[in-house]
N, C-alpha and C. Protein backbone atom coordinates (compact mmCIF):
# COMPACT_ATOMS: atom_id res chain seq x y z
N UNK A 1 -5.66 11.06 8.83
CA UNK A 1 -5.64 9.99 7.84
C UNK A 1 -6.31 10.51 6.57
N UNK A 2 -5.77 10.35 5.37
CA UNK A 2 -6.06 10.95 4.06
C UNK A 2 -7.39 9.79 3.75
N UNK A 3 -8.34 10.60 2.94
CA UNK A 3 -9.42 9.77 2.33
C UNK A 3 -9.02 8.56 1.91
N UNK A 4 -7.67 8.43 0.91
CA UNK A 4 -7.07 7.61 0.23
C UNK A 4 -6.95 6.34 1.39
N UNK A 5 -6.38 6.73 2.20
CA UNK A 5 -5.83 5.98 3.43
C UNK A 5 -7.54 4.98 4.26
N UNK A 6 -8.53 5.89 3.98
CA UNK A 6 -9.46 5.23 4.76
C UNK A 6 -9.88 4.29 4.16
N UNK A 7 -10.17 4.90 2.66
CA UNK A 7 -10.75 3.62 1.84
C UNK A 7 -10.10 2.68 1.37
N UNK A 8 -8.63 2.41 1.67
CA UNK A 8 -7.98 0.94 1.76
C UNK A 8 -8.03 0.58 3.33
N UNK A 9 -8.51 1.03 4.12
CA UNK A 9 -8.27 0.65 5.77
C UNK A 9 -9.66 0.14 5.51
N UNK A 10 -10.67 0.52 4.98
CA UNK A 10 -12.39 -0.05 4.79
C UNK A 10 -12.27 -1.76 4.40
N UNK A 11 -11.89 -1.12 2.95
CA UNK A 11 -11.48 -2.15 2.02
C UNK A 11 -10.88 -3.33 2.81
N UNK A 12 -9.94 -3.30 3.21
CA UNK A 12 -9.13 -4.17 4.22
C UNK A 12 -9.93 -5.07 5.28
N UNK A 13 -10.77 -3.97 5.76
CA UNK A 13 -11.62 -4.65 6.89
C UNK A 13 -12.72 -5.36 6.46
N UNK A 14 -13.75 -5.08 5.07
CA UNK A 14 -14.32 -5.60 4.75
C UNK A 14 -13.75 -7.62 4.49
N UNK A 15 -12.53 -7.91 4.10
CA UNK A 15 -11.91 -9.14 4.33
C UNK A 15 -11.64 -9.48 4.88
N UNK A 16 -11.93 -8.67 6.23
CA UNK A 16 -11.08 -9.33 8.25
C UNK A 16 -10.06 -9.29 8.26
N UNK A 17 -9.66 -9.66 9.41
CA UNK A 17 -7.82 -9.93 9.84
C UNK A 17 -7.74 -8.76 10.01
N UNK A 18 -6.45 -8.51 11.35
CA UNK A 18 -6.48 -7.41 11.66
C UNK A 18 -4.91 -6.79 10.69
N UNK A 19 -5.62 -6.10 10.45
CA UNK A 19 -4.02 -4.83 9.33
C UNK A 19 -3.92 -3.87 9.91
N UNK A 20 -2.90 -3.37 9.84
CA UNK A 20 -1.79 -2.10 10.20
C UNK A 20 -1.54 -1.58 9.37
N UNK A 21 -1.95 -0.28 8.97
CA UNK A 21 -1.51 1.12 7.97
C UNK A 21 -0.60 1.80 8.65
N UNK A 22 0.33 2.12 7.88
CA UNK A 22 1.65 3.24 8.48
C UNK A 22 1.75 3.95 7.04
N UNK A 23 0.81 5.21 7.68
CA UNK A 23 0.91 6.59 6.76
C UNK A 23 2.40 7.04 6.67
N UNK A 24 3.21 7.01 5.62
CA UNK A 24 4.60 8.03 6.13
C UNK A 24 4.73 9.51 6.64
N UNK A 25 5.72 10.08 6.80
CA UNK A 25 5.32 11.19 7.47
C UNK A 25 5.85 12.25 6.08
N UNK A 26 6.49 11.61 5.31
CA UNK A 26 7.42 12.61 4.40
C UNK A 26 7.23 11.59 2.74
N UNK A 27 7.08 12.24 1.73
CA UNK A 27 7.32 11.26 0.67
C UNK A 27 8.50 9.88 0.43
N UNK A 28 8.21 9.08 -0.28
CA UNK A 28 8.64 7.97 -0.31
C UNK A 28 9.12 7.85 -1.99
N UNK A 29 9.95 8.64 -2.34
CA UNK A 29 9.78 8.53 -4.01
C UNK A 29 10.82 7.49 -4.55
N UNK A 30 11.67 6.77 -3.51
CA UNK A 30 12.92 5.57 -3.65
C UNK A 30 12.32 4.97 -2.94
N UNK A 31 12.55 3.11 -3.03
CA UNK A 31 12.48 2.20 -2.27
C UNK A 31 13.62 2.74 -1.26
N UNK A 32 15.29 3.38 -1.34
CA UNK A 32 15.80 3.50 0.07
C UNK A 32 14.73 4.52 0.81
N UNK A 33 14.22 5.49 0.32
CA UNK A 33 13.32 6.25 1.49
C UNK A 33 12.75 5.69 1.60
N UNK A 34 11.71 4.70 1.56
CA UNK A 34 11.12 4.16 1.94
C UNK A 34 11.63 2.99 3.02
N UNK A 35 12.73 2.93 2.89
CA UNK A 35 13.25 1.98 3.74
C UNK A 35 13.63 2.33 4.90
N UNK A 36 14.49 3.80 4.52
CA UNK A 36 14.66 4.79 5.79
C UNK A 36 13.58 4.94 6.64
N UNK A 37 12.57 5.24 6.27
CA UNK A 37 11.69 6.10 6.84
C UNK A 37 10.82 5.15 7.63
N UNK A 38 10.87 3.69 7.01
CA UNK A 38 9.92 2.54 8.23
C UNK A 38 11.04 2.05 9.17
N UNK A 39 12.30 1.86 9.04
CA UNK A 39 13.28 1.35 9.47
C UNK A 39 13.73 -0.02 9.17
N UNK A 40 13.57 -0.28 7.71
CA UNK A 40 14.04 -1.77 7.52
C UNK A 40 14.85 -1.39 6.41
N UNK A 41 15.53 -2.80 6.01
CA UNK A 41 16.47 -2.78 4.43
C UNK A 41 15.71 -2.57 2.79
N UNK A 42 16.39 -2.13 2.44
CA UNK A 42 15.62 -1.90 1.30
C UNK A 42 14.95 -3.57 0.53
N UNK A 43 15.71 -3.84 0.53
CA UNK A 43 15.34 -5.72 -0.07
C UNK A 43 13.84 -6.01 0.58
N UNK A 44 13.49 -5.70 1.92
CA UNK A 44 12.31 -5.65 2.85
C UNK A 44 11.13 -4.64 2.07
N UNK A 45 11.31 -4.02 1.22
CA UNK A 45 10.61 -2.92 0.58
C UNK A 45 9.31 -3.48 -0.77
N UNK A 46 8.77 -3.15 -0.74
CA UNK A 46 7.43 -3.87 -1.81
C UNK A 46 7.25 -2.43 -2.41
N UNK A 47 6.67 -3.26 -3.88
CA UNK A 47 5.79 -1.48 -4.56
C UNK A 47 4.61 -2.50 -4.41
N UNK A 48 3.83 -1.47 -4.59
CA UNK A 48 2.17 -2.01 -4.82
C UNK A 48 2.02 -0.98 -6.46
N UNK A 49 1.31 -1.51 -7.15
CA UNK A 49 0.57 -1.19 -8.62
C UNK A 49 -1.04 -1.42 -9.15
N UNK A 50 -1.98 -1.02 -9.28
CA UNK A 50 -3.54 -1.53 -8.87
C UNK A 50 -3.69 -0.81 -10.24
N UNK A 51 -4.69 -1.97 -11.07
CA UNK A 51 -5.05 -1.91 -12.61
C UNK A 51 -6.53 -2.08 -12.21
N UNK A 52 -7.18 -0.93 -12.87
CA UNK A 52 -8.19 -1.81 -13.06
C UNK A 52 -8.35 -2.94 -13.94
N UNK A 53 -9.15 -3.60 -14.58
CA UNK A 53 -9.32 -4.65 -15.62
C UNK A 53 -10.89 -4.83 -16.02
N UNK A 54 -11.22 -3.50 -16.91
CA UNK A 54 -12.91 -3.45 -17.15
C UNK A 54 -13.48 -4.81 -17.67
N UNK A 55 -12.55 -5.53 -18.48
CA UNK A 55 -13.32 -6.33 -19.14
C UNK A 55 -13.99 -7.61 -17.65
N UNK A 56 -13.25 -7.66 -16.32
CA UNK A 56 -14.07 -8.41 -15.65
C UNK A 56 -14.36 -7.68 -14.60
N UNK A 57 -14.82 -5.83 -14.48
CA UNK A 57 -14.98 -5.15 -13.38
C UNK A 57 -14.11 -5.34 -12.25
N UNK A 58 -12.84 -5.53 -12.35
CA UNK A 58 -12.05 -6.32 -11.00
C UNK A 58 -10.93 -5.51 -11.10
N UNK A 59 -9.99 -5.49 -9.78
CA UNK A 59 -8.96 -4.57 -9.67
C UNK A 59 -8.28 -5.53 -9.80
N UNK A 60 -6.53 -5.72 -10.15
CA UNK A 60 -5.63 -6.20 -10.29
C UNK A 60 -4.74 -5.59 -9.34
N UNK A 61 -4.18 -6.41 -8.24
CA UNK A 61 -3.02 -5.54 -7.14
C UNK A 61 -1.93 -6.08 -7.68
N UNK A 62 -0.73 -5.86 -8.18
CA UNK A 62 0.63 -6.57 -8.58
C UNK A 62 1.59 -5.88 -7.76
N UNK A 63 2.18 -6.82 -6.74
CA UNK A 63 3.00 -6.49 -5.67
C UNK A 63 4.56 -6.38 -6.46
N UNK A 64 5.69 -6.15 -6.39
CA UNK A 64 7.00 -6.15 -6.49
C UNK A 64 8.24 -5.32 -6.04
């Protein structure tokens, strides 16, 4: 598991509920690879985008 990978699995746990990370095994540079590669339709596919926002120290996650 990549550093990257732990400190959103931390992050995660620090808010409870149990989550599931699925590292890919190969890059993901299309929503279809990405679709391939978990086994669902592409429409099933999310990006994630994370801003910081200094003016209130806070991260911004914008899903689409």
């Amino acid at each position: 598991m990549s550093d990257t990978v732990s400190r959103v699995r931390d992050a995660l746990r620090a808010f409870g509920g149990d989550h599931t990370i699925v590292e890919l095994t190969e890059p993901a540079r299309t929503a279809a690879d990405a679709a391939r590669l978990v086994g669902c339709q592409v429409a099933q596919i999310a990006n994630s985008l994370v801003f910081k926002a200094p003016a209130r120290d806070a991260a911004v996650l914008v899903m689409a």
